[in-house]
Protein backbone atom coordinates (compact mmCIF):
# COMPACT_ATOMS: atom_id res chain seq x y z
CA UNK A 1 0.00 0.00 0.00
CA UNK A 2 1.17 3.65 -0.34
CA UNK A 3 0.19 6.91 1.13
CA UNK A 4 -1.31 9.38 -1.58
CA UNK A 5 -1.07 12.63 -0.46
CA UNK A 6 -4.16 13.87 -1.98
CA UNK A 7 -4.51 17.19 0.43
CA UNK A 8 -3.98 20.71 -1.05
CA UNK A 9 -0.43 21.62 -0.68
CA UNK A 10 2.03 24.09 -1.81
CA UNK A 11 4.00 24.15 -5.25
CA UNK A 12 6.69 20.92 -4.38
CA UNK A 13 5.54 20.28 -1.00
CA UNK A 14 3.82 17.18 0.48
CA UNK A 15 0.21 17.23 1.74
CA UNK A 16 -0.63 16.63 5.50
CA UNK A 17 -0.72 13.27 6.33
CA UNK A 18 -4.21 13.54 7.53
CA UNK A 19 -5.06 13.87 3.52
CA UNK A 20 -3.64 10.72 2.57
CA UNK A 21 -5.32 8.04 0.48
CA UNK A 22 -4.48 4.37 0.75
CA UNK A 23 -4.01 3.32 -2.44
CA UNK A 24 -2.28 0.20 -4.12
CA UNK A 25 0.89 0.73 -5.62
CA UNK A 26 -0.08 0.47 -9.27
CA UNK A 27 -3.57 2.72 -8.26
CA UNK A 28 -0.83 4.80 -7.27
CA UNK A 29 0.96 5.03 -10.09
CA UNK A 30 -2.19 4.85 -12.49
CA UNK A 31 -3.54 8.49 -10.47
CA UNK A 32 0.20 10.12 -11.40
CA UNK A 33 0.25 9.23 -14.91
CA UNK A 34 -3.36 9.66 -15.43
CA UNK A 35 -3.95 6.26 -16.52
CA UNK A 36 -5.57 3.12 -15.87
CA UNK A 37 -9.65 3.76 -14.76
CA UNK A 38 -8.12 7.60 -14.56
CA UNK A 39 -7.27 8.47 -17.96
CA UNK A 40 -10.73 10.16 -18.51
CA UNK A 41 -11.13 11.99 -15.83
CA UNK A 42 -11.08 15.78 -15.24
CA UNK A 43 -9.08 17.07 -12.81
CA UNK A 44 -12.33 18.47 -11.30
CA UNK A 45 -13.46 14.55 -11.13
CA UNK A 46 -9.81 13.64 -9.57
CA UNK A 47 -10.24 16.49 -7.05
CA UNK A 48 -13.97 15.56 -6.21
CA UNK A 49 -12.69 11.13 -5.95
CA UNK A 50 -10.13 12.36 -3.40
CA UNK A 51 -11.99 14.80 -1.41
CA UNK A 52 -14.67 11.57 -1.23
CA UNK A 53 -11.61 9.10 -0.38
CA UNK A 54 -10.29 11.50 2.36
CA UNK A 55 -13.77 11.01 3.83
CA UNK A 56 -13.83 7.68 3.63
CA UNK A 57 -10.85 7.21 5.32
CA UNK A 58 -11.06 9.48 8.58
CA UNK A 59 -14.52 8.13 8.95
CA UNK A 60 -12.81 4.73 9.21
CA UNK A 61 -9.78 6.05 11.27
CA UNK A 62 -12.35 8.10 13.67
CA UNK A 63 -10.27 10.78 12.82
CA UNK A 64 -11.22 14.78 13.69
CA UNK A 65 -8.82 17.70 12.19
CA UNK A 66 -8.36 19.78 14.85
CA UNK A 67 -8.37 23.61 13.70
């Protein structure tokens, strides 16, 4: 499994770990290169799949961001 950091983040800097995405690595490396089931999509439709996937995942971590 890797850790996509799917988070907003600064020009060549790493998301916060508390936006990361398990994904398989060749998921992983299908969502870089835009291929695989995500050679279609807009990068609206990327943006809106990870916001959804962050969800999914702190729901199953029971995890809060604290402000």
């Amino acid at each position: 499994m890797h850790a996509h950091h799917a988070g907003p983040r600064g020009l060549g800097q790493k998301a916060h770990y508390s936006t990361c995405i398990p994904l398989c690595s060749l998921a992983h490396t299908c969502w870089h290169d835009a291929q695989g089931c995500f050679w279609e999509w807009s990068k609206a439709e990327r943006a809106a799949w990870a916001a959804d996937r962050i969800a999914d995942t702190r729901v199953l971590l029971d995890y809060t961001p604290t402000v």
